[in-house]
Protein backbone atom coordinates (compact mmCIF):
# COMPACT_ATOMS: atom_id res chain seq x y z
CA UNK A 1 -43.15 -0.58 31.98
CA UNK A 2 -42.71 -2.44 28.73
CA UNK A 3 -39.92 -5.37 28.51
CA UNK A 4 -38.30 -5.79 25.10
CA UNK A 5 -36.96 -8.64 23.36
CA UNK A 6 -34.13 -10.23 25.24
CA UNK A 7 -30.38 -9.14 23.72
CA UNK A 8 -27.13 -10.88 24.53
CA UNK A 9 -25.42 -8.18 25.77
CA UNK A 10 -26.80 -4.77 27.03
CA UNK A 11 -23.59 -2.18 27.59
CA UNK A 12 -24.20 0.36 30.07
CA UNK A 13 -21.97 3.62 28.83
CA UNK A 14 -21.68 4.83 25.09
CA UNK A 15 -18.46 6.48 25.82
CA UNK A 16 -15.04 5.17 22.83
CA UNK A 17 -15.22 2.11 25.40
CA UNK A 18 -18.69 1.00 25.21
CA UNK A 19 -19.28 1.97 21.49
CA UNK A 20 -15.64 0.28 20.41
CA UNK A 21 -16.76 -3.32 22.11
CA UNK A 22 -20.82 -2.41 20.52
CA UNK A 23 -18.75 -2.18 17.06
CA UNK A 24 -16.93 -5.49 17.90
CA UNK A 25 -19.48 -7.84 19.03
CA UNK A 26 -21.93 -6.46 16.27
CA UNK A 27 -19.46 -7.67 14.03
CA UNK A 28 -19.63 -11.02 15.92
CA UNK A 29 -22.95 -11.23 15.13
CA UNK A 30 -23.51 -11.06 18.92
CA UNK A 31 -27.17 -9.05 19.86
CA UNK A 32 -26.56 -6.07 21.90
CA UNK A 33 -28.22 -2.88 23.47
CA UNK A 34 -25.95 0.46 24.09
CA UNK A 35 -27.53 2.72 26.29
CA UNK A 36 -25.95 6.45 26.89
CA UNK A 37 -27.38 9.36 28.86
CA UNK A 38 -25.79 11.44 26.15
CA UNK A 39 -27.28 12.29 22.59
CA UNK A 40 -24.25 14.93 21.59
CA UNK A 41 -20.79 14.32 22.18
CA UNK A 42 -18.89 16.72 24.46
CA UNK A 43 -16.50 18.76 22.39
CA UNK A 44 -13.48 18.52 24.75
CA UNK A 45 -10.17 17.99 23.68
CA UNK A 46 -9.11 14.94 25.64
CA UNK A 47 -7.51 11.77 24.67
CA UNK A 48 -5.52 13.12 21.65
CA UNK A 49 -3.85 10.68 21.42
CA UNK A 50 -4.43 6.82 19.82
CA UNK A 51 -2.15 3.89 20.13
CA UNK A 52 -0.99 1.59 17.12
CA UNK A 53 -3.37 -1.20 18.19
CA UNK A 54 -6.07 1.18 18.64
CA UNK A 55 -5.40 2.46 15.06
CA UNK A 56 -5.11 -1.98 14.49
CA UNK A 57 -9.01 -2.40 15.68
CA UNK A 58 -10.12 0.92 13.30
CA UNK A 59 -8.73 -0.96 10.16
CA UNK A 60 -10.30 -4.34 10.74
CA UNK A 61 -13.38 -2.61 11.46
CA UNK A 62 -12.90 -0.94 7.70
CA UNK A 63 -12.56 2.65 9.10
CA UNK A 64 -9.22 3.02 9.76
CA UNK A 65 -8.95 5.80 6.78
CA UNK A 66 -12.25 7.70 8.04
CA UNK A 67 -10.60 7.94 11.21
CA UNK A 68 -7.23 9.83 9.63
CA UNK A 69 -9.79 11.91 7.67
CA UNK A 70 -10.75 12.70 10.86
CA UNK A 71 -7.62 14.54 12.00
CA UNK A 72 -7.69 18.10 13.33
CA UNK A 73 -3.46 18.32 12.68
CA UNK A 74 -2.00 18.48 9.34
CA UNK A 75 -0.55 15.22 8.43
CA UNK A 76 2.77 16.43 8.51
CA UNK A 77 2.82 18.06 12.26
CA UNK A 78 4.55 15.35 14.77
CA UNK A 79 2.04 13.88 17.24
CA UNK A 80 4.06 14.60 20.25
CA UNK A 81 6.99 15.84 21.84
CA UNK A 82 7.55 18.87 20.10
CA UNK A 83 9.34 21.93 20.98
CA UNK A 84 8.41 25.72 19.55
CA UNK A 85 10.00 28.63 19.13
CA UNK A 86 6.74 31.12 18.65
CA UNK A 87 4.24 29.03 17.44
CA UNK A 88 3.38 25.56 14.87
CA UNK A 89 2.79 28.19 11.95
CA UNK A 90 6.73 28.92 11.93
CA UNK A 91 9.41 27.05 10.51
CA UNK A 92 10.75 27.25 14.13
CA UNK A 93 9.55 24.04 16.16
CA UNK A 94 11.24 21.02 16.45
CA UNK A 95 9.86 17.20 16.97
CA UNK A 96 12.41 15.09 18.80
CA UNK A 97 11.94 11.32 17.94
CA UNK A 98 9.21 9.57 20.17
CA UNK A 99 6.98 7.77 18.67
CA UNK A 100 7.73 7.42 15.60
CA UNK A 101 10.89 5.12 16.07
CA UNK A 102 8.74 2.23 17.16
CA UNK A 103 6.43 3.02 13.58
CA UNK A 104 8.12 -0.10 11.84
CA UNK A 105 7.11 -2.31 14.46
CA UNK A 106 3.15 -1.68 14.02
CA UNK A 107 0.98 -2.93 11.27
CA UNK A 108 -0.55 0.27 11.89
CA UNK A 109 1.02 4.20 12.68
CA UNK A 110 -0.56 5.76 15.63
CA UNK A 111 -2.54 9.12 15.40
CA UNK A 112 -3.70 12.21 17.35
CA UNK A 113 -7.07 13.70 17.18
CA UNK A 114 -9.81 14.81 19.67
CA UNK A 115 -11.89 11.87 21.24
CA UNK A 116 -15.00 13.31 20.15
CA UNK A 117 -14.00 13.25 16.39
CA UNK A 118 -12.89 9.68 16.78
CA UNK A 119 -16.14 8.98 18.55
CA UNK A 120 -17.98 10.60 15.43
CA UNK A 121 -16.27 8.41 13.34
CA UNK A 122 -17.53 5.26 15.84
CA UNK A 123 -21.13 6.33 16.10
CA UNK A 124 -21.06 6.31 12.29
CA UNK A 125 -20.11 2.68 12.16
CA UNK A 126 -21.91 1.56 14.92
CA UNK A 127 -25.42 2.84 13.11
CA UNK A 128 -24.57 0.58 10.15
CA UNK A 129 -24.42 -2.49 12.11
CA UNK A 130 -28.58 -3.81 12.50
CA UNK A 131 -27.62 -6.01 15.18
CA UNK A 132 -27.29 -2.96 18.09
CA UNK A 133 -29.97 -1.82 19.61
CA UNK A 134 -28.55 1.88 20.15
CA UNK A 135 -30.28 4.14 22.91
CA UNK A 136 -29.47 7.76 23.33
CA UNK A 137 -30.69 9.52 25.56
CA UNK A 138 -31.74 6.72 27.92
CA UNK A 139 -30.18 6.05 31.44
CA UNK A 140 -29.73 2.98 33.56
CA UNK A 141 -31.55 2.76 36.75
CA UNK A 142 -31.19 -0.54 37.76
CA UNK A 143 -29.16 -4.03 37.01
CA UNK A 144 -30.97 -7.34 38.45
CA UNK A 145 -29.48 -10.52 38.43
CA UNK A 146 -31.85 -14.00 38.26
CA UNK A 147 -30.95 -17.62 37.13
CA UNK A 148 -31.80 -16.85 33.32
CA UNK A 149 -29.52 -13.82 33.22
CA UNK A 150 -29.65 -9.77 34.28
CA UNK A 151 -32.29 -7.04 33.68
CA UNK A 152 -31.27 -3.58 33.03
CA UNK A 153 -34.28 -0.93 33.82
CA UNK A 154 -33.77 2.27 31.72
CA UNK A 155 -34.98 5.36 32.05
CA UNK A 156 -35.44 8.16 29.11
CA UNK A 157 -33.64 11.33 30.11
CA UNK A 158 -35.90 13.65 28.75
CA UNK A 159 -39.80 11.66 28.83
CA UNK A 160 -42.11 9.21 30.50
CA UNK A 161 -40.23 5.85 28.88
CA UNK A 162 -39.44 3.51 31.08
CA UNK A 163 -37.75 0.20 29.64
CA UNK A 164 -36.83 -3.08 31.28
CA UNK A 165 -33.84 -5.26 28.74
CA UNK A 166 -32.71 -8.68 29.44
CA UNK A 167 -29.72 -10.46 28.06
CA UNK A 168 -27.29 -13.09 29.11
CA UNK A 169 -25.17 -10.12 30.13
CA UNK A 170 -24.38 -6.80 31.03
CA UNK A 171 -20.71 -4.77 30.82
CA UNK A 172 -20.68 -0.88 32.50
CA UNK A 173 -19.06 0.58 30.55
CA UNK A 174 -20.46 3.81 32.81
CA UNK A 175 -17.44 5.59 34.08
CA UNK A 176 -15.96 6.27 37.60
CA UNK A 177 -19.71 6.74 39.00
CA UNK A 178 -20.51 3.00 37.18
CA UNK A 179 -24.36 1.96 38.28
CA UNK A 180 -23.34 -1.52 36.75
CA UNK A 181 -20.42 -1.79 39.28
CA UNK A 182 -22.08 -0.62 42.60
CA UNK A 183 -25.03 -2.98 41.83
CA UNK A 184 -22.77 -5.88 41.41
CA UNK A 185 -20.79 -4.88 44.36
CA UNK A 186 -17.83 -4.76 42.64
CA UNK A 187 -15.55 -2.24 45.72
CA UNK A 188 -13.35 0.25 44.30
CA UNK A 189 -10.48 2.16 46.45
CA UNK A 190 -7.53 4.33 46.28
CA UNK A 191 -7.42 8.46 46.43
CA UNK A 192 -10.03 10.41 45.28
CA UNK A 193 -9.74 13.35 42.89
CA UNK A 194 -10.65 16.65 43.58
CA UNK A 195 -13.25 18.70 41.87
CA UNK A 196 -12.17 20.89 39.27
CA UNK A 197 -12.65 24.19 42.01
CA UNK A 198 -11.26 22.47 44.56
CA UNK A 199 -14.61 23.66 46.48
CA UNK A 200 -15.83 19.99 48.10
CA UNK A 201 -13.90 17.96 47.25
CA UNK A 202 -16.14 15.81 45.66
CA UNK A 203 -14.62 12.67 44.74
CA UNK A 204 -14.87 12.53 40.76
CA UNK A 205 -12.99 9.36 40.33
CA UNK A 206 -10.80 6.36 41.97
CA UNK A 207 -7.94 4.41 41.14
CA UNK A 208 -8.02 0.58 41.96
């Protein structure tokens, strides 16, 4: 088991959360290692939908118009609330006003696309910044706490590598099955959700 040089900040979970604050604190200047499971993204059309302060922390990152680019919509079709008669390729839908009456109140407009085009756009950024240590494909196994800060043993998904990182910190950014929390014993409760066949039940995720 080799340990590498000791980071900052190792995040735990390359999902928009843990690539966003990788993109932030490499622009700090702060040291960090992002490990994700994942090497693809899934194409799944969830969170369409991105606030005017997310659209805020895209422009002072300098990618604010790759991110628009990015759009699966035509510029001109509302982002929400909208009412059809047929389908979006008639002249016969209708977009009541939503969101776009609080649009002079923003620095920045919001906008809809796919998370894993906006995540595209991320990973881009994030591989310009020299400063993150970025690990697909790797998984954490364990998070150990000591007097001169945490060690986070990874595992590669897919081979023999076994790594052991040390930094000052660690964030999980790992979802509702977060390694990084139970290991801290962070609790969680509230009403599980159901799996998607309703077969066992399987609690998928938790609200505090």
């Amino acid at each position: 088991m080799l340990v590498k040089k000791r980071y900052q900040v190792v995040i735990v979970g390359g999902g928009p959360v843990g690539v966003a604050l990788a993109i932030d604190l490499g622009h700090a200047g702060i040291s960090c290692a992002l490990v994700e499971s994942r090497t693809t993204g899934h194409r799944i059309p969830k969170g369409q939908n991105l606030t005017q302060r997310t659209l805020e922390h895209f422009y002072f990152w300098g990618i604010v118009d790759e991110l628009r680019a990015a759009r699966l919509l035509p510029p001109t079709f509302a982002i929400g609330e909208i009412t059809a008669y047929g389908d979006l390729k008639t002249d016969y839908w209708h977009a009541a006003a939503g969101r776009e009456i609080v649009r002079p109140y923003y620095f920045q407009d919001n906008d809809r696309l796919p998370q894993y085009q906006m995540e595209a756009v991320l990973s881009k950024k994030l591989s310009t910044l020299r400063n993150v240590d970025v690990r697909l494909g790797w998984s954490a196994t364990g998070v150990a706490q000591d007097a001169t800060g945490v060690q986070v043993t990874i595992a590669e998904e897919s081979g023999p590598g076994r790594v052991v990182l040390s930094a000052d910190y660690v964030v999980g950014c790992d979802g509702a099955r977060s390694l990084v929390r139970e290991q801290a014993g962070i609790s969680r409760s509230g009403t599980g959700v159901r799996s998607v066949d309703g077969a066992d039940g399987v609690p998928l995720a938790r609200i505090p």
